[in-house]
N, C-alpha and C. Protein backbone atom coordinates (compact mmCIF):
# COMPACT_ATOMS: atom_id res chain seq x y z
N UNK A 1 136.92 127.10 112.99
CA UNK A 1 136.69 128.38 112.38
C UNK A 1 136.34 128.18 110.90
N UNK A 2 135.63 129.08 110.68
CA UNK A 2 135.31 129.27 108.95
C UNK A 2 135.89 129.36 108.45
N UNK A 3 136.19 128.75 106.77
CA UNK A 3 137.22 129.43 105.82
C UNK A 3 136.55 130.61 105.24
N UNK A 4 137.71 131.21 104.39
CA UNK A 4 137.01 132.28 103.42
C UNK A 4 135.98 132.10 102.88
N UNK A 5 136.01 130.38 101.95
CA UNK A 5 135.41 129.78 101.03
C UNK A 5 134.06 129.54 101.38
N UNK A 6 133.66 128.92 103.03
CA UNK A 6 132.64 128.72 103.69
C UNK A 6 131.84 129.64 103.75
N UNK A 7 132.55 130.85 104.46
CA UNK A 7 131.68 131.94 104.46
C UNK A 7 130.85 132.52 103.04
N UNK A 8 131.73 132.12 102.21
CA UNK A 8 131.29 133.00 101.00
C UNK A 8 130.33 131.81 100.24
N UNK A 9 130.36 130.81 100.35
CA UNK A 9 129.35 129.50 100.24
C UNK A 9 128.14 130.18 101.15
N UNK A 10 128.10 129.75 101.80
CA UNK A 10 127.32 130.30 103.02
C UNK A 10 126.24 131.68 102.34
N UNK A 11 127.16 133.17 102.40
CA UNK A 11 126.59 134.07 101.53
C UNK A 11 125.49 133.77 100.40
N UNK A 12 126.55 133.05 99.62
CA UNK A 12 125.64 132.92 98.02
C UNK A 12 124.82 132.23 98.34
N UNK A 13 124.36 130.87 99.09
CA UNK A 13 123.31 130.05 99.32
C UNK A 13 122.51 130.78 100.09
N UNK A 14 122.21 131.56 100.74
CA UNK A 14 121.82 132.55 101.15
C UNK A 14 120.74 133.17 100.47
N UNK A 15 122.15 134.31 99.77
CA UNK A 15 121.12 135.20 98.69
C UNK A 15 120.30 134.54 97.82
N UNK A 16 120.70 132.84 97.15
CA UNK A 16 119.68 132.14 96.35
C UNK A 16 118.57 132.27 96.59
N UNK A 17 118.40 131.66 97.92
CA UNK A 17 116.65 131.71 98.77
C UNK A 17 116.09 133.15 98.72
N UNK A 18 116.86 133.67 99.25
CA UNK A 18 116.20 135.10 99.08
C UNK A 18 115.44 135.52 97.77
N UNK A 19 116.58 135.33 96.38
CA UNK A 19 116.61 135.71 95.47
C UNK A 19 114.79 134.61 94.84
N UNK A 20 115.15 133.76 94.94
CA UNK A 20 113.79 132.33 95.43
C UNK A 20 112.57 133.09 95.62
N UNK A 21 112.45 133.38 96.63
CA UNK A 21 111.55 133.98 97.35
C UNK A 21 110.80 135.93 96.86
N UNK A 22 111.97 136.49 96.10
CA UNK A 22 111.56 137.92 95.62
C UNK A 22 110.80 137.44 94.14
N UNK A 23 111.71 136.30 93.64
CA UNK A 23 111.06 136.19 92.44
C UNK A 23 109.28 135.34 92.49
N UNK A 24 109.31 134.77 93.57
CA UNK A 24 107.68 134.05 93.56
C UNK A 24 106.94 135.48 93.74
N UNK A 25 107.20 136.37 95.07
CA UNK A 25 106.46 137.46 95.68
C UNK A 25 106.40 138.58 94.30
N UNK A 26 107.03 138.54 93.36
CA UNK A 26 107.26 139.86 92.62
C UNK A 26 106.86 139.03 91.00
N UNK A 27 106.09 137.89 91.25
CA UNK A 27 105.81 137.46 89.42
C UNK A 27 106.95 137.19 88.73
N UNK A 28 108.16 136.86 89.15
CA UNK A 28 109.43 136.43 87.85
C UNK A 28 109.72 135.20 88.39
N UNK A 29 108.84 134.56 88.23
CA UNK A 29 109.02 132.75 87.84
C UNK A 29 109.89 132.88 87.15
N UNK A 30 110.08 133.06 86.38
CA UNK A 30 110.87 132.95 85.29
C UNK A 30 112.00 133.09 85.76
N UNK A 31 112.49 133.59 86.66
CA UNK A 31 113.75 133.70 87.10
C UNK A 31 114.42 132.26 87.77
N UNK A 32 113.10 131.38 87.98
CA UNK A 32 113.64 129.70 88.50
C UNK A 32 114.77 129.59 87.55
N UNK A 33 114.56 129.47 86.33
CA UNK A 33 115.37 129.47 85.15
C UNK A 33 116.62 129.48 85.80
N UNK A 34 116.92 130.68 85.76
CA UNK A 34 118.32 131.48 86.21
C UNK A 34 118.98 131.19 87.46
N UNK A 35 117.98 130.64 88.66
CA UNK A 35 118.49 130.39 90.52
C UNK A 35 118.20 128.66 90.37
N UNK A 36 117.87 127.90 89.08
CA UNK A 36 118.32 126.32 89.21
C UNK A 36 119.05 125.67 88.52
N UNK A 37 119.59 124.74 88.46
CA UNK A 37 120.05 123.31 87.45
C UNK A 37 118.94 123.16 86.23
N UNK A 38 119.55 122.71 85.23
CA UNK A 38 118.69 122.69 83.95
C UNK A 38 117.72 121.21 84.35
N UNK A 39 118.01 120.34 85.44
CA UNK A 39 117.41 119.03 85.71
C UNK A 39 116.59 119.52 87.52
N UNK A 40 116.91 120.46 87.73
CA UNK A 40 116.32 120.82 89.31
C UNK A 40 114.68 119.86 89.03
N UNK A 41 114.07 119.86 90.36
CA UNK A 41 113.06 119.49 90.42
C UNK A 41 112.35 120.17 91.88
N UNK A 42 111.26 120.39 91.57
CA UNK A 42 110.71 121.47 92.85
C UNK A 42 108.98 120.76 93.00
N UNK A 43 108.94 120.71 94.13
CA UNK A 43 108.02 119.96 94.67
C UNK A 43 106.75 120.80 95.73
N UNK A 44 105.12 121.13 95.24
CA UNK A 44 104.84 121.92 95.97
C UNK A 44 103.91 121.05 95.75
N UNK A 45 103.92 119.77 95.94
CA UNK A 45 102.75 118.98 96.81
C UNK A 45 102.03 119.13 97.52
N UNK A 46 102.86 119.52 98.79
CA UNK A 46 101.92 119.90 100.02
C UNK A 46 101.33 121.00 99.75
N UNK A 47 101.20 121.87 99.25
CA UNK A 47 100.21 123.18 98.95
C UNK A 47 99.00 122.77 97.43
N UNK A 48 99.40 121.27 97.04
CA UNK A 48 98.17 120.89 96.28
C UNK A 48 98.86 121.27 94.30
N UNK A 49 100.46 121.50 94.73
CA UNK A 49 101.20 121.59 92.84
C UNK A 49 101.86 120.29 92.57
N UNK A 50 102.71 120.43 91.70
CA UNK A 50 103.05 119.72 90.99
C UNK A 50 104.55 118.91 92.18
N UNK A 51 105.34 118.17 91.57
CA UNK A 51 106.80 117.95 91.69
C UNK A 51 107.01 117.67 90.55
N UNK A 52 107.89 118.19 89.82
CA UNK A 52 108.29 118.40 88.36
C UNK A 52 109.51 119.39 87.73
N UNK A 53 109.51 119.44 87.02
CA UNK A 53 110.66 120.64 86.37
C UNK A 53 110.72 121.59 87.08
N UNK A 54 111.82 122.77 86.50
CA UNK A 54 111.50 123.70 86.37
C UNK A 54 110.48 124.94 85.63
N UNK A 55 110.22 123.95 84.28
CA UNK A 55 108.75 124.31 83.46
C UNK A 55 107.41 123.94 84.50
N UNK A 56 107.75 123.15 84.91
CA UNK A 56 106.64 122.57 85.73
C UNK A 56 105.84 124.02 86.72
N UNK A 57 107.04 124.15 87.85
CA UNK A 57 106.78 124.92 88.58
C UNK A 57 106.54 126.19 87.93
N UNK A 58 107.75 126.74 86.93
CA UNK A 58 106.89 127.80 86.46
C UNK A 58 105.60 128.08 85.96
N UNK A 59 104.85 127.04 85.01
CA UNK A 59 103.36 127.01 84.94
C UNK A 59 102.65 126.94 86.08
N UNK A 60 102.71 126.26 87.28
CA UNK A 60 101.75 126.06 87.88
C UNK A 60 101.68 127.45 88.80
N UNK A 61 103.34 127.94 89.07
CA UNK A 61 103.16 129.08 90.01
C UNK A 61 102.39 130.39 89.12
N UNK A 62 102.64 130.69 87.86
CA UNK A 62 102.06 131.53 87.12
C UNK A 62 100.53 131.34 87.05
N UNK A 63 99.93 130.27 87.22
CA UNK A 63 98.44 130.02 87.00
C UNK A 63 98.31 130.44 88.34
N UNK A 64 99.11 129.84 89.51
CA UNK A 64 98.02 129.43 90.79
C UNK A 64 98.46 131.12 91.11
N UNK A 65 99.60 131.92 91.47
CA UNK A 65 99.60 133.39 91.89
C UNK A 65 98.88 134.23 91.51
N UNK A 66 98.13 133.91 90.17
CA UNK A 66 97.16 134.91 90.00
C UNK A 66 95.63 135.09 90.70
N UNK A 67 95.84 134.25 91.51
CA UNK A 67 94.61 134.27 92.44
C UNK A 67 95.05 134.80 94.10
N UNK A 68 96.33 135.47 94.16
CA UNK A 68 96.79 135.80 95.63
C UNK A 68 97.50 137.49 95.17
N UNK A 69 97.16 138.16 95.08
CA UNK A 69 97.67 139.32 94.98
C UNK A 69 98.34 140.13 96.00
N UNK A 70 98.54 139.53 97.33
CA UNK A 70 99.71 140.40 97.95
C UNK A 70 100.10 139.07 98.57
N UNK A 71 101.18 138.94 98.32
CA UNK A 71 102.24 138.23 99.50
C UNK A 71 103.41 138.87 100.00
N UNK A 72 104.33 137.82 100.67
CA UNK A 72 105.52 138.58 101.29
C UNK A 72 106.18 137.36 101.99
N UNK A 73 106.85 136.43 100.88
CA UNK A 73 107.14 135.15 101.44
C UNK A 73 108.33 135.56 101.69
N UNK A 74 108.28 134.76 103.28
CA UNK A 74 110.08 135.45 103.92
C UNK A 74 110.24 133.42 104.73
N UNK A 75 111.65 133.54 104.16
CA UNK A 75 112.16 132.58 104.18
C UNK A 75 113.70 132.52 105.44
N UNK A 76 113.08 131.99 106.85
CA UNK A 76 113.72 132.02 107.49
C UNK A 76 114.71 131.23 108.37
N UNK A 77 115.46 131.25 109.82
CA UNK A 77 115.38 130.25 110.53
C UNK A 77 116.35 129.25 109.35
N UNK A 78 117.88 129.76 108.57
CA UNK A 78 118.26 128.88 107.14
C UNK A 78 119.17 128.07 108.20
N UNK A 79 119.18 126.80 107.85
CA UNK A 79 120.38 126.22 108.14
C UNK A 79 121.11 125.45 107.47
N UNK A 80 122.46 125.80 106.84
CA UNK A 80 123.07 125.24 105.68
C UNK A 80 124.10 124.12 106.06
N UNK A 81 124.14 122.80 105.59
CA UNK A 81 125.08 122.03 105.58
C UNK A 81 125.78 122.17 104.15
N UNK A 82 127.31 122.29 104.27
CA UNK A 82 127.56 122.28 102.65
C UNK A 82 129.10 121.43 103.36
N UNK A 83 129.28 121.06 101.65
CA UNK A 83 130.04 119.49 101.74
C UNK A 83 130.81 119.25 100.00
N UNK A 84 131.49 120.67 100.14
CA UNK A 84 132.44 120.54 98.73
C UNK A 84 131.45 121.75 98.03
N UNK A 85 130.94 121.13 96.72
CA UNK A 85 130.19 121.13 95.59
C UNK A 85 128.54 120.97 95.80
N UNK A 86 128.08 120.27 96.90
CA UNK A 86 126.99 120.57 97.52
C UNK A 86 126.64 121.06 98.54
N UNK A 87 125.35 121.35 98.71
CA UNK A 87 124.94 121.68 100.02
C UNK A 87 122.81 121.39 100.12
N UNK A 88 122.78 121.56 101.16
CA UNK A 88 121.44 121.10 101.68
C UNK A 88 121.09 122.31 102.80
N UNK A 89 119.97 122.60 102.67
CA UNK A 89 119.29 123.32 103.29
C UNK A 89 117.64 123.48 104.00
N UNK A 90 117.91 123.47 105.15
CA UNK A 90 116.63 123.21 105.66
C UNK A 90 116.13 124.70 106.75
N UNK A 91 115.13 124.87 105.98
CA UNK A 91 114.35 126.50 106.01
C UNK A 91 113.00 126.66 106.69
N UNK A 92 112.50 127.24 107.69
CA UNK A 92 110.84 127.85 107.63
C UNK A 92 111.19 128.64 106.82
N UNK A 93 109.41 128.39 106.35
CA UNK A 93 108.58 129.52 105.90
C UNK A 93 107.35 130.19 106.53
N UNK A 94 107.38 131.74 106.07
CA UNK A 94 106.00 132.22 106.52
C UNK A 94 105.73 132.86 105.21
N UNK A 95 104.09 132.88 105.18
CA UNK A 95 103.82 133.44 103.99
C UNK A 95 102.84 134.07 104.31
N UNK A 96 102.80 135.36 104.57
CA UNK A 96 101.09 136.37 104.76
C UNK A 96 100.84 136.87 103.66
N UNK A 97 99.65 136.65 103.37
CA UNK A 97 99.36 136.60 101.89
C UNK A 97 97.26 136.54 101.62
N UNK A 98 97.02 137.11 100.51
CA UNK A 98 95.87 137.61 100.53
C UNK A 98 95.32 136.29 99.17
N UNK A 99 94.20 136.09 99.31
CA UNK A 99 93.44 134.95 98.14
C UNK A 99 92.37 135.98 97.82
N UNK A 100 92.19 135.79 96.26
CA UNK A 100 90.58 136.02 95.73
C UNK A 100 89.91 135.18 95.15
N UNK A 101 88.95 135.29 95.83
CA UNK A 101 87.89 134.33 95.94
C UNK A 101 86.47 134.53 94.66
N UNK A 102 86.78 133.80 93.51
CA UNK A 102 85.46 133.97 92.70
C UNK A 102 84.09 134.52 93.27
N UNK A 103 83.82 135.72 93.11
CA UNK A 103 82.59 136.16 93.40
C UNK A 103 82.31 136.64 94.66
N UNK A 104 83.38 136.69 95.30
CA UNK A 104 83.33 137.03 96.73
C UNK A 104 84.10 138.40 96.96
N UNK A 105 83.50 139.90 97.41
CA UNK A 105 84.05 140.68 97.48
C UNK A 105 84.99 140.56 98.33
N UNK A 106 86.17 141.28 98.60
CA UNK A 106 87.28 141.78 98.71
C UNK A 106 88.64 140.36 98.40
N UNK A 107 89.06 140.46 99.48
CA UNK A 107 90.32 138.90 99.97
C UNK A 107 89.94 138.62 100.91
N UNK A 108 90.54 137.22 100.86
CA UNK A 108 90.52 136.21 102.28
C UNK A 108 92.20 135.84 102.71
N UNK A 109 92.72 136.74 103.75
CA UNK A 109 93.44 136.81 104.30
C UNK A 109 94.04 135.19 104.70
N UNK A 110 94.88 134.80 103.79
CA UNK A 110 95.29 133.45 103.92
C UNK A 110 96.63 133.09 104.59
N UNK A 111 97.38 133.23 105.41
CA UNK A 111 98.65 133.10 105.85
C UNK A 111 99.17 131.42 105.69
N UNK A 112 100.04 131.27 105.85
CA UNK A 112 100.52 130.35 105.95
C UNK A 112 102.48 129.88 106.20
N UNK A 113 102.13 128.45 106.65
CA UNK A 113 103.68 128.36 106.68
C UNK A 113 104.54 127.39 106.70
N UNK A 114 105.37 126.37 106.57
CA UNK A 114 106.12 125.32 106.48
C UNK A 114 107.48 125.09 106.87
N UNK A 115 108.33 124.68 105.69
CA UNK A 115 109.46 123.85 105.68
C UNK A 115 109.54 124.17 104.27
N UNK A 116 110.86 124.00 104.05
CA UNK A 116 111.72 123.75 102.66
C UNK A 116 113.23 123.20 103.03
N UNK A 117 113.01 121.99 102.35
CA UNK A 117 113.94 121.52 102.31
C UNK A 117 115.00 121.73 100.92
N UNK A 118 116.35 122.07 100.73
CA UNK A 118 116.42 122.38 99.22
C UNK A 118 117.93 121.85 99.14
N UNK A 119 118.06 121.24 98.09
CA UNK A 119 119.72 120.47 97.73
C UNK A 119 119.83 121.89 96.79
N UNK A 120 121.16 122.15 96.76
CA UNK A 120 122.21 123.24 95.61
C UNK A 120 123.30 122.50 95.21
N UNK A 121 123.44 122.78 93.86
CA UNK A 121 124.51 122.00 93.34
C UNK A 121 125.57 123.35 92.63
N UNK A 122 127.03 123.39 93.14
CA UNK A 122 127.92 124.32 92.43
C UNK A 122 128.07 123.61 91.13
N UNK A 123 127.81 125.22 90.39
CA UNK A 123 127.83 125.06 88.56
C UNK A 123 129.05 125.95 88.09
N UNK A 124 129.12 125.93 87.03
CA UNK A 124 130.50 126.90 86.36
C UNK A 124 129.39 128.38 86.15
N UNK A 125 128.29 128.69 86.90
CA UNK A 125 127.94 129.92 86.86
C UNK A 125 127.37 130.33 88.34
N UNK A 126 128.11 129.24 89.47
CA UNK A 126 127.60 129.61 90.56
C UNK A 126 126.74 128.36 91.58
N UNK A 127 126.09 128.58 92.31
CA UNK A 127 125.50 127.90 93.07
C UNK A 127 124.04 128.03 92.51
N UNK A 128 123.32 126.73 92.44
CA UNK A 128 122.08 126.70 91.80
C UNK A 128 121.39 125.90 92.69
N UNK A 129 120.17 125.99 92.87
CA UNK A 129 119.07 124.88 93.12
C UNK A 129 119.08 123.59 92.36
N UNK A 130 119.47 122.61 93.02
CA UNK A 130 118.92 121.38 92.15
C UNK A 130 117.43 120.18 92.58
N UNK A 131 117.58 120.44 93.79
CA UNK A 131 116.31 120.03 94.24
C UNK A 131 115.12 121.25 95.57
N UNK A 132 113.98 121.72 95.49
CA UNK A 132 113.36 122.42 96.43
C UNK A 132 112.19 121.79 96.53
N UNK A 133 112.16 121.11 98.07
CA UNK A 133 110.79 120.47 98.08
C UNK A 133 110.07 121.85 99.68
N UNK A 134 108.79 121.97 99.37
CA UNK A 134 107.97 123.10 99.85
C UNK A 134 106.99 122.00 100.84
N UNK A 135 107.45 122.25 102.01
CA UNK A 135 106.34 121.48 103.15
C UNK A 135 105.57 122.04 103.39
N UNK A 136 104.55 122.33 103.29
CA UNK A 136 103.46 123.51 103.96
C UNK A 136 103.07 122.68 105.38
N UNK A 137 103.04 123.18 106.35
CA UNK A 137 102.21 122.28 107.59
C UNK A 137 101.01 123.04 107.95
N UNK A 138 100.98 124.23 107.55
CA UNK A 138 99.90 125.12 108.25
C UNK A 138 99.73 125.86 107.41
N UNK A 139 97.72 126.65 107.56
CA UNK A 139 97.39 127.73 106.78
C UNK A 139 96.33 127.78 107.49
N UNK A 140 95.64 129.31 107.28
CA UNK A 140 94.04 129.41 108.00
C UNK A 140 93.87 130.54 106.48
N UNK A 141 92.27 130.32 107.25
CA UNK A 141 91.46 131.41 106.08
C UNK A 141 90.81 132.57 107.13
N UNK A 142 91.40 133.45 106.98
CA UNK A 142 90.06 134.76 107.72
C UNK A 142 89.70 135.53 106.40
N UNK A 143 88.37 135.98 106.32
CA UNK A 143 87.90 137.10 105.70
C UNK A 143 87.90 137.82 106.60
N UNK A 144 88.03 139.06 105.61
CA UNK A 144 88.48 140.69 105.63
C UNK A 144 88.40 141.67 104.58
N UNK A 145 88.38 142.44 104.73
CA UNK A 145 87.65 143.75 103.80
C UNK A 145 89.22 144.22 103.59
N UNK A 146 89.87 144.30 102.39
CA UNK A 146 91.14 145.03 102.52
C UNK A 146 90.34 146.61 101.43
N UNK A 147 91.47 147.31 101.96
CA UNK A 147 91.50 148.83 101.77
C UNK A 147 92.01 148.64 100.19
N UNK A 148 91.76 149.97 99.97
CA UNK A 148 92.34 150.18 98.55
C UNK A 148 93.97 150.28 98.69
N UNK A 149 94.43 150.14 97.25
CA UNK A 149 95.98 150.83 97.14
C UNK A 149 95.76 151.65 97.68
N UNK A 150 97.38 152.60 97.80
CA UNK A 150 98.14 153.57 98.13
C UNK A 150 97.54 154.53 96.69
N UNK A 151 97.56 155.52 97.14
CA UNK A 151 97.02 156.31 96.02
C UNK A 151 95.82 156.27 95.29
N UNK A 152 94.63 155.54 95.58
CA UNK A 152 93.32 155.43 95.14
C UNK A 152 92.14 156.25 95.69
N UNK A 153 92.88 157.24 96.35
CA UNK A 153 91.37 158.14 97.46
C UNK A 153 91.46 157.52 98.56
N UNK A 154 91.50 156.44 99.06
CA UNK A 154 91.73 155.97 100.53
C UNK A 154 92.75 156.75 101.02
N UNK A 155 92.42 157.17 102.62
CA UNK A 155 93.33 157.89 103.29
C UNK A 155 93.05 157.29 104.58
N UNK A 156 94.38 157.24 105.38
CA UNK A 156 94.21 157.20 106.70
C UNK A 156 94.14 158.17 107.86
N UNK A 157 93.29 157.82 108.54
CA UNK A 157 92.75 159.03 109.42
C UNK A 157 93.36 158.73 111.05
């Protein structure tokens, strides 16, 4: 059976990823800051970034997101080993998500999806990321004509 302690380990490593995942989809990189270790290292090789800091990743995700304007990275399928003061976690991902393409009207409907593997290290402010490496195994490209926002004169009929 679970302890209290497990469960509530369990919880917070949890909400991290989550918390991970709202901040890439919603522009607050900056929040890596706050959900890692001051030495974390995050690895998005397989999608063609860096493995480096946490400065690292925040530059590269701030340059490269501005070319994908809708995502909705959901981070699933968690399975946590934890072992004191650490823990390890091994995650899919799916990511449906839109690219713009220099000179090319509308988006190109880019999905994609992987693996994350991620070490957490307990700090005196909680459970942090100290290592997140990002497997991508799969992606396709469809073009597609997307609609306007919500509120632009587009209506559905």
């Amino acid at each position: 059976m679970n302890s209290e302690r497990a469960v509530a380990d369990r919880f917070a490593l949890d909400d991290l990823l989550t918390a991970y995942a709202v901040a890439i989809d919603t522009d607050q990189v900056t929040e890596l800051t706050r959900l890692a270790t001051a030495d974390a290292v995050f690895d998005y090789q397989s999608s063609g970034g860096p493995r480096g800091s946490v400065a690292d990743a925040q530059q590269w995700l701030e340059k490269s997101l501005q070319m994908v304007p809708v995502r909705a990275h959901l981070i699933v399928n968690r399975r946590f080993d934890i072992h004191g003061d650490t823990a390890v976690a091994e995650a899919h991902f799916f990511n449906p998500m839109s690219v713009r393409i220099p000179g090319q009207k509308g988006d190109m409907w880019n999905p994609g999806g992987g693996y994350y593997s991620v070490n957490f290290r307990r700090t005196d402010k909680g459970w942090r990321i100290s290592e997140l490496v990002m497997l991508q195994t799969w992606r396709v490209a469809v073009a597609v004509h997307t609609a306007g926002k919500a509120g632009d004169g587009h209506h559905a009929s």
